[in-house]
Protein backbone atom coordinates (compact mmCIF):
# COMPACT_ATOMS: atom_id res chain seq x y z
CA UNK A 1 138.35 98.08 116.27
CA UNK A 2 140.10 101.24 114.10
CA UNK A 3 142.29 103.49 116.57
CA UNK A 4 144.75 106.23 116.05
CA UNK A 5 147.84 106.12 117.68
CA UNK A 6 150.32 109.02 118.10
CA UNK A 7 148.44 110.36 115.56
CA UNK A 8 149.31 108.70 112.45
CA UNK A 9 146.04 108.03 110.16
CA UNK A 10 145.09 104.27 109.61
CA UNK A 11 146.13 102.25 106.58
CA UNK A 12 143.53 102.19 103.40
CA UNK A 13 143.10 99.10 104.10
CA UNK A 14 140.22 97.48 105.83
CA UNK A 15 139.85 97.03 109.25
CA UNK A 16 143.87 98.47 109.75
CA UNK A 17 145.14 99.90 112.71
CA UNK A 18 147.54 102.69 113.00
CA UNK A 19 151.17 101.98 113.47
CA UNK A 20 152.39 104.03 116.44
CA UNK A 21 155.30 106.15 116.21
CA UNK A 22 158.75 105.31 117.11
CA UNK A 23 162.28 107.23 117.42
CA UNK A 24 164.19 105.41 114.77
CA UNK A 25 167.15 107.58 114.06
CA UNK A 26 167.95 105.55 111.25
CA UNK A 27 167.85 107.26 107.77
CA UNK A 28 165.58 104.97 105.14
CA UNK A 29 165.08 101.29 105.78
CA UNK A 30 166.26 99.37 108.10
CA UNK A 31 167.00 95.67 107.91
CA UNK A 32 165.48 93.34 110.14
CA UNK A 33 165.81 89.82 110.00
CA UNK A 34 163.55 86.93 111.78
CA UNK A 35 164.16 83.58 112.76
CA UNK A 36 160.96 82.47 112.88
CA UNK A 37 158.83 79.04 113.84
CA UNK A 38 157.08 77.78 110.56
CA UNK A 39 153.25 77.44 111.18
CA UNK A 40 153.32 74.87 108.87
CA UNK A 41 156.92 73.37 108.24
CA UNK A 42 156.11 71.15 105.67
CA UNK A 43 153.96 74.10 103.22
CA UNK A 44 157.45 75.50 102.62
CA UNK A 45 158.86 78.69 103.19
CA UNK A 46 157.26 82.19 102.59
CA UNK A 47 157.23 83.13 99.14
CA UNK A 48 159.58 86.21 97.79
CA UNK A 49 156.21 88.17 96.61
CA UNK A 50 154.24 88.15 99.67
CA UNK A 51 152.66 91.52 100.04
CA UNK A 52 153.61 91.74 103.46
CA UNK A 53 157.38 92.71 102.40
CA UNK A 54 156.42 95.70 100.65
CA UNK A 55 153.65 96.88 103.23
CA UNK A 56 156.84 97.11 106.12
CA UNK A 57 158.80 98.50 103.72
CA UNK A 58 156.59 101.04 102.51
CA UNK A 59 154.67 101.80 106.11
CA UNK A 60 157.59 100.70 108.85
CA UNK A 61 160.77 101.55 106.60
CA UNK A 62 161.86 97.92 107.36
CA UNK A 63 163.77 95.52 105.11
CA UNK A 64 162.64 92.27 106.66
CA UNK A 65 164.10 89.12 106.04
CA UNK A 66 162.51 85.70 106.83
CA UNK A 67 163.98 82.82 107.84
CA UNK A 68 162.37 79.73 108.81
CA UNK A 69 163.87 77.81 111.58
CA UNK A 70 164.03 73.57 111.29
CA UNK A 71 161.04 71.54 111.97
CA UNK A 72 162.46 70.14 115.11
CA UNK A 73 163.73 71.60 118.32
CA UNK A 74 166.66 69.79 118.52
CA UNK A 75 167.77 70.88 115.07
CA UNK A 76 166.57 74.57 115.44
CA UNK A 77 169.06 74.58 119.30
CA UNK A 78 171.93 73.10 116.63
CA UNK A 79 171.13 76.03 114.13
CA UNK A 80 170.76 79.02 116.94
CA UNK A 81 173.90 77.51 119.32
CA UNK A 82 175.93 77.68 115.96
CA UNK A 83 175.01 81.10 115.35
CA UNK A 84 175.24 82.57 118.79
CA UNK A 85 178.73 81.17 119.15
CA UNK A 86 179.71 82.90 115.63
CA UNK A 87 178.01 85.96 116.99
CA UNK A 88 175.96 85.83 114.30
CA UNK A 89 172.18 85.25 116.06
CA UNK A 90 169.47 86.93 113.94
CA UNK A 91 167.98 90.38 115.46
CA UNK A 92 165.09 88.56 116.26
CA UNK A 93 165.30 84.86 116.93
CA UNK A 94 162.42 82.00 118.35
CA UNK A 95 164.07 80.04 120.75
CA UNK A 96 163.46 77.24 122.98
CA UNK A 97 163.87 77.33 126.68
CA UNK A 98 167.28 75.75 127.23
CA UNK A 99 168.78 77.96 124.57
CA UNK A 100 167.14 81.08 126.12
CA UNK A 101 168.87 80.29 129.43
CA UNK A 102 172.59 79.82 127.70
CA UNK A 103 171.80 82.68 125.73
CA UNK A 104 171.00 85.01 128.57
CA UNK A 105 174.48 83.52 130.81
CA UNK A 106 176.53 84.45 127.22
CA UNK A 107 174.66 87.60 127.24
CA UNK A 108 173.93 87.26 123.73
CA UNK A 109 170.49 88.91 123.85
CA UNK A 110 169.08 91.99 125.17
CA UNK A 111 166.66 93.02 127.62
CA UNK A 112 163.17 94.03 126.50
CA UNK A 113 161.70 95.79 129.33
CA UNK A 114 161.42 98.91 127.77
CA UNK A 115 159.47 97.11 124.24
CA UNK A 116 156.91 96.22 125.84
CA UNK A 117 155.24 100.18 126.71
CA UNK A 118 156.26 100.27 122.69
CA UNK A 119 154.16 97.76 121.58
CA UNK A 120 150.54 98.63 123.93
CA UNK A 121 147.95 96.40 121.74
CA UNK A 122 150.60 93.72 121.11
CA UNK A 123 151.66 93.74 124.55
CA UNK A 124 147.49 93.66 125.98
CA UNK A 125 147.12 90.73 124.03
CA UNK A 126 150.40 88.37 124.28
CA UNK A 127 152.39 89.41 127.02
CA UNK A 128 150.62 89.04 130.45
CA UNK A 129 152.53 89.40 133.76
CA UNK A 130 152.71 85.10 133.86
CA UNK A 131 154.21 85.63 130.09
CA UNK A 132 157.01 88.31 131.25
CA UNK A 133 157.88 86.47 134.55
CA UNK A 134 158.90 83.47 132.53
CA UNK A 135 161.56 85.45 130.44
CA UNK A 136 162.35 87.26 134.06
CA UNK A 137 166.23 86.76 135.08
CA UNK A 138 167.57 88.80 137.87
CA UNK A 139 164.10 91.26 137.42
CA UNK A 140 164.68 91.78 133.80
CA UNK A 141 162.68 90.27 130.88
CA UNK A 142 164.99 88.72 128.03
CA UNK A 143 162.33 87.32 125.73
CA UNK A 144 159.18 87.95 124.26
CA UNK A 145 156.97 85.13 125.27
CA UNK A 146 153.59 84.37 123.54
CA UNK A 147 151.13 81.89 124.69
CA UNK A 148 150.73 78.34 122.91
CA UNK A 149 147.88 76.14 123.78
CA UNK A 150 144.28 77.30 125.36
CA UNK A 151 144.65 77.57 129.15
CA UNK A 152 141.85 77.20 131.99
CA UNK A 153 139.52 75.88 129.42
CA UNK A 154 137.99 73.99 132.47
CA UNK A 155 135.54 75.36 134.59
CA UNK A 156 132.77 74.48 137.85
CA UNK A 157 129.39 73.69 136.57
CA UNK A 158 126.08 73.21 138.06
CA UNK A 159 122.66 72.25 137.23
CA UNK A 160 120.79 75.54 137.24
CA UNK A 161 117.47 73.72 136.75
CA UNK A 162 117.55 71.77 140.04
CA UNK A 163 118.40 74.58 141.87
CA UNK A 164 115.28 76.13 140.81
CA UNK A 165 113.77 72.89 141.45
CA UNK A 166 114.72 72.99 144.88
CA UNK A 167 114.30 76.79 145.59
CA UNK A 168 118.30 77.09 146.19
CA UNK A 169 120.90 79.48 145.55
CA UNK A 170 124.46 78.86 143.76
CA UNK A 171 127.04 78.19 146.22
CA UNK A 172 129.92 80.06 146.99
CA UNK A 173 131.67 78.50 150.13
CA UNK A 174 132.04 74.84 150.64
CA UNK A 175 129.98 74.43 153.61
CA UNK A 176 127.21 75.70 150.88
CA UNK A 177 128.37 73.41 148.05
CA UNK A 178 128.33 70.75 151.02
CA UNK A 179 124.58 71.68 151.55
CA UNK A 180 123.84 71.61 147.86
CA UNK A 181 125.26 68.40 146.92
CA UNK A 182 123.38 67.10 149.99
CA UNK A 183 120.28 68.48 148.43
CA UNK A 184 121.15 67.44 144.74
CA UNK A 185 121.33 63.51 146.19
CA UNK A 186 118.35 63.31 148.96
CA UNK A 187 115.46 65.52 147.42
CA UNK A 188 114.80 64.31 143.97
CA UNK A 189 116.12 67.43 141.98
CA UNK A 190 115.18 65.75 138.59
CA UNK A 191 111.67 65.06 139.95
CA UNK A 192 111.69 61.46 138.20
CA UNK A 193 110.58 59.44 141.75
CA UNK A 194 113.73 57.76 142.14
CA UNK A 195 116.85 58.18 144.60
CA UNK A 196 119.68 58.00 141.64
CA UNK A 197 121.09 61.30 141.53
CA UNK A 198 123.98 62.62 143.02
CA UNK A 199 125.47 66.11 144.18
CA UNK A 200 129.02 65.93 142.59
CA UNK A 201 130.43 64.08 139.60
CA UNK A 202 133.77 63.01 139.12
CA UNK A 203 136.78 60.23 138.17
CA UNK A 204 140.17 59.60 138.82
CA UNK A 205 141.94 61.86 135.96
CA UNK A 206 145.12 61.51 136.97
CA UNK A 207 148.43 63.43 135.17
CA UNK A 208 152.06 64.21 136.03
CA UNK A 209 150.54 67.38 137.57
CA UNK A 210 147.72 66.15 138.95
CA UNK A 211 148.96 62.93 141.21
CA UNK A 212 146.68 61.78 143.71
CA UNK A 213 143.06 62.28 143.27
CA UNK A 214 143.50 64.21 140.34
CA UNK A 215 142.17 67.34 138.19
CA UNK A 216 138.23 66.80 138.67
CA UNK A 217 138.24 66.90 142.58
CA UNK A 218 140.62 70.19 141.92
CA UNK A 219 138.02 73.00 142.82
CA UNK A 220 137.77 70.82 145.88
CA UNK A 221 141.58 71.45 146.69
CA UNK A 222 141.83 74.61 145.54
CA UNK A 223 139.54 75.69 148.05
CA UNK A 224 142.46 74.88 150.77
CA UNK A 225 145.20 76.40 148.36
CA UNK A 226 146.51 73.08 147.46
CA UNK A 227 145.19 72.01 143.95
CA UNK A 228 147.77 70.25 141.52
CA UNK A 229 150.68 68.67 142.61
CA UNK A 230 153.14 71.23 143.35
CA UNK A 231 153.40 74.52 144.55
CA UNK A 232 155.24 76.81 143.02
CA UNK A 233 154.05 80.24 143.72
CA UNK A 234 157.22 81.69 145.51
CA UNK A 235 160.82 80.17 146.90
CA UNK A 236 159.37 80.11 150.49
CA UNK A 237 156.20 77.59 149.56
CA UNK A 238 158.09 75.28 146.91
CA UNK A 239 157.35 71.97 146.69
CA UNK A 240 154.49 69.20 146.69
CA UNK A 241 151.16 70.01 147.84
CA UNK A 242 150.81 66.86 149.62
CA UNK A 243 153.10 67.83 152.44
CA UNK A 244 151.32 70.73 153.61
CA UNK A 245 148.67 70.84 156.39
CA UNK A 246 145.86 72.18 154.03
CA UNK A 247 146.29 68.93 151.66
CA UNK A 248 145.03 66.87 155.19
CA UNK A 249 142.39 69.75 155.42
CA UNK A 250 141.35 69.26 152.18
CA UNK A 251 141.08 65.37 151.63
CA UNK A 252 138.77 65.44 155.30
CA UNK A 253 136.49 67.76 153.32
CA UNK A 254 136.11 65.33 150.44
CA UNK A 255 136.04 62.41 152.41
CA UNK A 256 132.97 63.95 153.89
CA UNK A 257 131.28 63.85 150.64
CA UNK A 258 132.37 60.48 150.15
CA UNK A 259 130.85 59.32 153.40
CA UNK A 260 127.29 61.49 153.32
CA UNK A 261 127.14 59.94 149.84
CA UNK A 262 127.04 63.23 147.92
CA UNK A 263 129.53 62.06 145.27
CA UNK A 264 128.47 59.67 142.38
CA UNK A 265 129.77 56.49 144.15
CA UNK A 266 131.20 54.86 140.70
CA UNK A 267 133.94 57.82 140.91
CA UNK A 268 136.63 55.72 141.73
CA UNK A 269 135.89 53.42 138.56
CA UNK A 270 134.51 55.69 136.30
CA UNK A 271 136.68 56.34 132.85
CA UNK A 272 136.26 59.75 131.69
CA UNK A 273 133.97 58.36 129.03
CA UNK A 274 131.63 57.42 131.60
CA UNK A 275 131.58 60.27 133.25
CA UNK A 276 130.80 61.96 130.17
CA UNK A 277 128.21 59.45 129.62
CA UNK A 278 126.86 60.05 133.27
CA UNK A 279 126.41 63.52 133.41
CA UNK A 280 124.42 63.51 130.08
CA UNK A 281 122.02 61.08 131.52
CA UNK A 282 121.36 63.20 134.71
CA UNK A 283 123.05 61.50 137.28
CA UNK A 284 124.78 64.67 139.40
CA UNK A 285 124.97 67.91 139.12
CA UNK A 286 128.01 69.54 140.16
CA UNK A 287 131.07 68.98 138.22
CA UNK A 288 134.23 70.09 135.93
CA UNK A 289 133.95 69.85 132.72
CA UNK A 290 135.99 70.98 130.10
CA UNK A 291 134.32 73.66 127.85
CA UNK A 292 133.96 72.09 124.51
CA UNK A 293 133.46 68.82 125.97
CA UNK A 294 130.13 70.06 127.94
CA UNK A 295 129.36 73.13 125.17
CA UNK A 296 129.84 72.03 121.47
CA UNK A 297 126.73 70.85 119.61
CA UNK A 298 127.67 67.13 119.09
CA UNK A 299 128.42 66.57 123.06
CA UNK A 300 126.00 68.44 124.49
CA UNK A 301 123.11 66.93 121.92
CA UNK A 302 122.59 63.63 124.25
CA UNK A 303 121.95 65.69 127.24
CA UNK A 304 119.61 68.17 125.08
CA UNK A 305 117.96 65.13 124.00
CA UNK A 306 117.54 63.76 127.61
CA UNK A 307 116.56 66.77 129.41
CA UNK A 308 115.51 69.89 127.06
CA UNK A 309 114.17 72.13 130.14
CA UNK A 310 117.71 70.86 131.89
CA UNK A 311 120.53 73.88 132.27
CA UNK A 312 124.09 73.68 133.38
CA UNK A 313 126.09 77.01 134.28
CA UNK A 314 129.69 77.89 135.21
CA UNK A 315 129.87 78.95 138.56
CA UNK A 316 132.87 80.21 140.82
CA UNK A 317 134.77 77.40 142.87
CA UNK A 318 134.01 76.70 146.33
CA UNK A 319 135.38 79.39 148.56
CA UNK A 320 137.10 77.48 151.42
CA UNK A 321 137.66 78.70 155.25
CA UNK A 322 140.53 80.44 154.71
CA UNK A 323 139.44 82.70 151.65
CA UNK A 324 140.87 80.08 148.79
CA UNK A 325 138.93 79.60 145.51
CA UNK A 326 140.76 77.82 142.36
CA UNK A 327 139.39 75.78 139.68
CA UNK A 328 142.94 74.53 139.47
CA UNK A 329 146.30 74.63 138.57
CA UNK A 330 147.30 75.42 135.19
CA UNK A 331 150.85 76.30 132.90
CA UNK A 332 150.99 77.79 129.42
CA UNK A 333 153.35 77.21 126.64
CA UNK A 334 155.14 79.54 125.18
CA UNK A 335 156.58 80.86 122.16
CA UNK A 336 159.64 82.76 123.06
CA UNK A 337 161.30 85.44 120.62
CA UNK A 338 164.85 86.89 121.76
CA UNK A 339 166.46 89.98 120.72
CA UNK A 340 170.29 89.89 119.89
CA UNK A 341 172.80 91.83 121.68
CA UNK A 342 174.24 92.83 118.10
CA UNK A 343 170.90 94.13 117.15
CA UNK A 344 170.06 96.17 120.40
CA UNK A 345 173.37 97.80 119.73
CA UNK A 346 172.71 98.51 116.68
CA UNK A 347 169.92 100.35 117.94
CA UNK A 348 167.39 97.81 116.35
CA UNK A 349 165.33 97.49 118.96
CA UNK A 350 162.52 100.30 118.85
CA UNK A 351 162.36 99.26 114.35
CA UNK A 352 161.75 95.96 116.00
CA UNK A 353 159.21 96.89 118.55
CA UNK A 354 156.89 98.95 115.70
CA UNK A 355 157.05 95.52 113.14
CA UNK A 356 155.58 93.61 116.14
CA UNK A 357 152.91 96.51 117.21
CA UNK A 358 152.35 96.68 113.23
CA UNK A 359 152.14 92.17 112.97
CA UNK A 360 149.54 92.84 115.85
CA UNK A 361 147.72 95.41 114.49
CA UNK A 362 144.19 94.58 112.34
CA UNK A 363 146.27 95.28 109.09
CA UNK A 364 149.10 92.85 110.51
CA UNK A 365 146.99 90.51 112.06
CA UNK A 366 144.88 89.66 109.47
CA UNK A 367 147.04 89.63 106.57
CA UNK A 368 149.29 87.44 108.54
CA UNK A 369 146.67 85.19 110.39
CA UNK A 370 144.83 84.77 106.91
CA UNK A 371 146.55 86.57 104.14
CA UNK A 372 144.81 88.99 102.15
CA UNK A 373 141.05 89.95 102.08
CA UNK A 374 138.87 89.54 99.52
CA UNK A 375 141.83 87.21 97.82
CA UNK A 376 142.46 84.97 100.47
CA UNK A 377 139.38 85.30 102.62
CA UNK A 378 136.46 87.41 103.53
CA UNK A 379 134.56 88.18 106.49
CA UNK A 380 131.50 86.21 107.49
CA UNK A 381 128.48 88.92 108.77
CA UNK A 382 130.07 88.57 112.58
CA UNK A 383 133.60 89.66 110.98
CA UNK A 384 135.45 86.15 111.14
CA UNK A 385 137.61 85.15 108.19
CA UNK A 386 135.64 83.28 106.04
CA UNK A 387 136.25 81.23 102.75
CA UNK A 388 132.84 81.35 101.38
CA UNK A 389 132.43 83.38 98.47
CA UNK A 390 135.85 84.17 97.16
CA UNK A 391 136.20 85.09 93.53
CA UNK A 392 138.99 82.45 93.42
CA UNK A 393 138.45 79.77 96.01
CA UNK A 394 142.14 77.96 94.87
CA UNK A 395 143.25 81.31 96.60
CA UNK A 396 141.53 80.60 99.69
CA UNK A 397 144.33 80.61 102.76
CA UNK A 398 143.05 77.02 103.33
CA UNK A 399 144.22 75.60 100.14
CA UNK A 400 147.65 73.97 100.52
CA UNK A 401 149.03 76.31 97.89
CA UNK A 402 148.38 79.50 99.99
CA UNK A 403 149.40 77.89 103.40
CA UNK A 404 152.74 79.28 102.90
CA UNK A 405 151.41 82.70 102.93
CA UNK A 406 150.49 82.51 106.48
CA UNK A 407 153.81 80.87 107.91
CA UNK A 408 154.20 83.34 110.38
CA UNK A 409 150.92 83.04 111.85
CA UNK A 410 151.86 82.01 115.72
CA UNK A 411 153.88 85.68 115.36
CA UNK A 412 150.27 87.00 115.94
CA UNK A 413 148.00 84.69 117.10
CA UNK A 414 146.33 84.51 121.37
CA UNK A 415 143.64 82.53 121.18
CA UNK A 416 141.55 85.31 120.56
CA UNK A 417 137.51 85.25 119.69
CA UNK A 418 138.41 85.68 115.79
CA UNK A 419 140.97 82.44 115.80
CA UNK A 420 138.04 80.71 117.84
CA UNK A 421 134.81 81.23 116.59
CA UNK A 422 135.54 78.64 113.82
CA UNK A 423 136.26 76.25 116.04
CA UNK A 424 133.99 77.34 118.88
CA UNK A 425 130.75 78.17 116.82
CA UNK A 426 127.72 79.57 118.12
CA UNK A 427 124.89 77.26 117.84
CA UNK A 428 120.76 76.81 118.53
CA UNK A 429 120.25 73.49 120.50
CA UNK A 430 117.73 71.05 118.37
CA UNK A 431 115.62 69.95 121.22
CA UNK A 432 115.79 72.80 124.25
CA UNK A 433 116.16 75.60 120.99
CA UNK A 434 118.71 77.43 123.50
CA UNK A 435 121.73 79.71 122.22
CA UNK A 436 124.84 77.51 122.97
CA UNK A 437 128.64 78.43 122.50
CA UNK A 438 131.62 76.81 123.79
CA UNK A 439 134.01 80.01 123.20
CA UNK A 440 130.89 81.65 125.44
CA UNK A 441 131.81 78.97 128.27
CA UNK A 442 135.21 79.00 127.80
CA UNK A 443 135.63 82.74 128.34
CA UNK A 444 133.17 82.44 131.64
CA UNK A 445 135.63 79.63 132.98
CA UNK A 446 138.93 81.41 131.98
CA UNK A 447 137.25 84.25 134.13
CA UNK A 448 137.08 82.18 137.43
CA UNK A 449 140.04 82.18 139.91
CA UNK A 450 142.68 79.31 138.86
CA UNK A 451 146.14 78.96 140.13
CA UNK A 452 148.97 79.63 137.67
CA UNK A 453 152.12 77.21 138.38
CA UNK A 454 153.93 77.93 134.78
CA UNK A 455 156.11 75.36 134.17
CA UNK A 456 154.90 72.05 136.19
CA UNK A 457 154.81 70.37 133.06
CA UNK A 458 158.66 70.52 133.50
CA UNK A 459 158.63 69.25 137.31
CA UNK A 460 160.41 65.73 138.00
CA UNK A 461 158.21 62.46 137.93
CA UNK A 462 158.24 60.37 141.03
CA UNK A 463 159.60 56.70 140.52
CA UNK A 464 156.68 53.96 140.02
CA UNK A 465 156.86 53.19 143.35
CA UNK A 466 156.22 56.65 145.08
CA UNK A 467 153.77 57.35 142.27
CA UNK A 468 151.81 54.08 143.59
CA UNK A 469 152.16 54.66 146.80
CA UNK A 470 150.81 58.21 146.63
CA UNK A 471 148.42 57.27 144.40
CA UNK A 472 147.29 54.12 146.30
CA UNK A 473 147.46 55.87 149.53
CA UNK A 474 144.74 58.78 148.77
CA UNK A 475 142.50 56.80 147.38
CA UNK A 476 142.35 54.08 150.57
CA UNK A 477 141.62 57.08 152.42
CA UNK A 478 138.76 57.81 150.02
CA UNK A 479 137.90 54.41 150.23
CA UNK A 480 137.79 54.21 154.16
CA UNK A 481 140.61 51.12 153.38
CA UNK A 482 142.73 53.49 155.58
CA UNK A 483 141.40 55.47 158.42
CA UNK A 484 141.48 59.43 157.89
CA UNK A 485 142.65 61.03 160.98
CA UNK A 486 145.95 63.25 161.73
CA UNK A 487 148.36 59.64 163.25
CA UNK A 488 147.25 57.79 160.52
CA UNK A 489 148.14 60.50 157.82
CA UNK A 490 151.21 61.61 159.30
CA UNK A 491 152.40 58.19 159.54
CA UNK A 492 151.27 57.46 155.64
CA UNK A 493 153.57 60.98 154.64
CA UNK A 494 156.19 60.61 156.40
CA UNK A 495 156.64 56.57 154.86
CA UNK A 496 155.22 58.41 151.91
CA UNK A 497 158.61 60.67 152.14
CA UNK A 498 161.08 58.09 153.36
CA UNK A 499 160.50 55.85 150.59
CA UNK A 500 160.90 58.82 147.98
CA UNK A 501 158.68 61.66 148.23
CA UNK A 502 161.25 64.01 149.98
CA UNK A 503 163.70 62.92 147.40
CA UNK A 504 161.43 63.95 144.44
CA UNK A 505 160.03 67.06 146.70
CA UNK A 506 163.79 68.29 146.84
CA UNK A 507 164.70 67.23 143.32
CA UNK A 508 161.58 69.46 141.92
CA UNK A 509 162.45 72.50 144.06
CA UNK A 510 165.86 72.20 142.42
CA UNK A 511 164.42 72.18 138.90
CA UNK A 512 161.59 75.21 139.39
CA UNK A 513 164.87 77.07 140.69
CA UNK A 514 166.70 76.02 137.79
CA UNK A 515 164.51 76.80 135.50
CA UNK A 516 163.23 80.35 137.27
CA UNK A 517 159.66 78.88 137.46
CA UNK A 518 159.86 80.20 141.16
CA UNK A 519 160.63 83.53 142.15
C-alpha cells in the first residue's frame, strides 16, 4: 500500500502515501479554493480546526479554502451561473452537467488533459476512459469526473451443482447455454423425481432503459449486440436497438427458449419478488441476479437452508454468432469538478493536481473518508475503518458530531474494497458452512463484458402509447399471440415507427448529440 513517488519519503503517518512532486513556481503557499458537494448537507460545514488544513499547508504549501455548495442542484447552478458571469468561479468548482456545458461554450474553465499523468493513483482509481470521454468536447477533457453509484453490480449465474450433476461444462456460446438450459429442464438436475425445474429464470423488469423485455433477458441480447434500449456507442449506430436486424435475431433466439420450454414459464407474471422467491426454492438455474441480492447472508440464507450442497457461480454471458457477449447495458453518475480559466492562468493548475493526488493518497484518503485514526476510527485486523475500540467512541466519524469532519468524502471515494467491505461483509453460510461475500461476486460480475452507454438515463421517454405498443408488441411475440417471422416483424416496426418510434428514435439521437454522450 506505502509507495514512493519522485522520491519524496512518506508521511509519519500511518498507512500515508508519498505526495509526488510538482513544478509549482510559486514562492510559499498557494491559495486554493473548492467548491465542493457536502457529503452530508445537513451535518454543517467543515469545521475551521480540521487537521486537514494544516497537513496541505504544511506538506502541499496550499492555503485551501472550503466552500460548501447548496443542498440542491438547482440552487448550486444559481450560485455557480452567478459566479461565472462575475468571473469569479472558484479554482476548483463541482458542477452539474448543464452548467459544465455553458461553462465550456463561455470558456470559463480549463482543459485538464495534462492533470491527469499528474495525478497517476488518483487518476487509476477515478478517472477511467468512460469518466474522461464524458468531460470530452472537441477531444479535450474539461472536467474531472468521478463515479457516483456502483455500476455492473449484475452478473450471469449458474447452478454449479447441477452441472456436476449432469456431467456438463459451463457454457460459453448460446447454442451451449441453449443445450444447458435444455438439460437443466428435461434431466432432473436437482435429482428430487419430479419434472419442475427449469433452465433459465427470469421476469419482466422493465425501465426507461430497458423497454421491451427488459434487463433479465439482457445477456440474452447482448449476445446479438443489442442489450438496453439504445445504442449509443458511436454517431454512425445511434439510436434504438429495436430497429436493428440483430434485435429480430435476438428475440428468435429467446423465443426458442420460450417454445422448447427452457424458461420458467411464470416469467411473464413473475414480480421480481417471486423470482427471488423462485430461484431460492430451486426452480432454474441460469439467471441474473444482482450481487447482494443473490450474495448477502440474509438473501442467500433461504436457499442455504433449501439446498446446503447447492452452488451458484458467475459465469461469462452467452457468446453469440457474431462474437457478442454483454451482461448489459449500463451508465455511471458522475461527480464532475471544473477548473477555472482564472485559476489555470494563474498557473494553479499543477498546486491543484498534487491536493487531488495528495486527497487520494492513503494519508488523504483516509483522513478524509474517515477522519483521523485512532481518534476517529481504527482499523479492523483486515485494515477497514473500524469504530470498535476507540478511546473516545463520541469521536467516532459515525457520531453526528464528527460527520462534518468528513464532508468532503465523495472528493475521494470509488467504490473501492475499503468503502465496501462494511457493507459487503464476508460471511460463513449457517447451513452449507461455505465462505460467502457479495463484494467477492460483485467484483467477478463487474469483470464480465457489459456494454457502457453513459448517459441513457438522460435519453427521451417514448409517449404511453409507443411505450405500450413496444412493450405489448414483444411480449405477443413471446407469447406466440403474434407470429415471429421477418413480414410479421417488419410490419409490427415499421407501425411501431409510424405511430412514434422514429419520432422518439430521432428525438434521442438529438439529445446523445447534445449532450456528447456519442462520439
Amino acid at each position: 500500500m506505502k509507495k514512493l513517488l519522485k522520491g519524496i519519503v512518506a508521511s509519519a503517518l500511518v498507512l500515508s502515501m508519498a505526495v509526488p512532486a510538482f513544478s509549482a513556481k510559486a514562492k510559499g503557499p498557494v491559495d486554493i479554493e473548492i467548491w465542493y458537494g457536502a457529503a452530508a448537507s445537513e451535518a454543517g460545514p467543515i469545521p475551521s480546526n480540521w487537521v486537514g488544513y494544516k497537513i496541505v499547508k504544511d506538506k502541499l504549501g496550499i492555503n485551501l479554502k472550503l466552500t460548501a455548495l447548496p443542498s440542491s442542484e438547482g440552487d448550486q447552478d444559481t450560485k455557480i451561473n452567478a459566479a461565472a458571469a462575475a468571473n469569479a468561479l472558484p479554482d476548483l468548482c463541482m458542477v452539474s452537467d448543464a452548467v459544465f456545458q455553458k461553462l465550456v461554450q463561455q470558456k470559463l474553465i480549463a482543459p485538464v488533459d495534462d492533470m491527469y499523468k499528474k495525478m497517476p493513483n488518483r487518476t487509476a482509481k477515478l478517472y477511467d476512459k468512460d469518466s474522461r470521454a464524458f468531460t470530452t468536447v472537441n477531444k479535450k477533457s474539461y472536467g474531472l469526473a468521478q463515479p457516483g453509484s456502483i455500476v455492473r453490480n449484475e452478473g450471469v449465474l449458474i447452478r454449479k451443482d447441477w452441472l456436476d450433476k449432469l456431467g456438463l461444462k459451463v457454457p460459453k456460446t448460446t447454442d451451449e447455454f441453449f443445450n444447458v438450459m435444455k438439460a437443466f429442464t428435461e434431466k432432473d438436475p436437482d435429482g428430487n423425481g419430479k419434472n419442475d425445474t427449469y433452465g433459465y429464470g427470469a421476469f419482466l423488469e422493465v425501465s426507461a432503459t430497458n423497454e421491451g423485455l427488459g434487463k433479465r433477458l439482457d445477456p440474452l441480447f447482448g449476445a446479438f449486440g443489442v442489450a438496453g434500449t439504445w445504442d449509443l456507442s458511436s454517431k454512425k449506430t445511434a439510436g434504438l436497438n429495436i430497429n436493428k436486424p440483430e434485435y429480430y435475431d435476438a428475440m428468435v433466439y429467446v423465443k426458442k427458449l420460450v417454445d422448447a420450454g427452457v424458461i420458467d414459464p411464470n416469467w411473464l407474471a413473475y414480480k421480481k419478488d417471486d423470482f427471488r422467491a423462485a430461484w431460492k426454492q430451486g426452480r432454474f438455474g441460469i439467471m441474473r441476479e444482482q450481487n447482494a441480492a443473490y450474495a448477502s447472508q440474509a438473501n442467500y440464507a433461504p436457499f442455504d437452508n433449501n439446498f446446503p450442497n447447492g452452488e451458484w457461480i458467475v459465469i461469462d454471458p452467452p457468446v453469440g454468432p457474431k462474437g457478442k457477449s454483454s451482461c448489459g447495458t449500463y451508465t455511471q453518475a458522475y461527480r464532475t469538478y471544473v477548473v477555472s480559466t482564472k485559476a489555470a492562468k494563474a498557473g494553479k493548475m499543477d498546486k491543484i493536481a498534487e491536493l487531488l493526488e495528495w486527497m487520494s493518497s492513503d494519508e488523504g484518503y483516509y483522513l478524509i473518508g474517515w477522519g483521523e485514526k485512532d481518534v476517529n476510527y481504527k482499523f479492523d485486523a483486515k485494515g477497514v475503518p473500524t469504530v470498535e475500540g476507540l478511546a473516545d467512541p463520541s469521536k467516532a466519524y459515525t457520531e453526528s458530531a464528527m460527520i462534518p469532519l468528513t464532508q468532503l468524502r465523495n472528493m475521494v471515494y470509488y467504490n473501492g474494497d475499503i468503502e465496501l467491505a462494511a457493507r459487503y461483509p464476508t460471511y460463513i453460510t449457517a447451513n452449507s458452512h461455505k465462505e460467502m461475500s457479495a463484494l467477492k461476486a460483485l467484483r467477478e460480475m463487474q469483470s464480465k463484458a457489459w456494454t457502457a452507454c453513459i448517459g441513457q438515463n438522460k435519453m427521451p421517454q417514448p409517449d404511453a402509447d409507443v411505450k405500450r405498443f413496444y412493450e405489448q408488441g414483444v411480449q405477443e411475440f413471446m407469447s406466440g399471440k403474434r407470429a415471429l417471422n421477418p413480414t410479421e416483424w417488419k410490419k409490427w416496426v415499421d407501425e411501431f415507427n409510424s405511430i412514434g418510434g422514429k419520432a422518439w428514435n430521432d428525438a434521442g439521437v438529438k439529445t446523445a448529440t447534445e449532450l456528447r454522450l456519442i462520439k
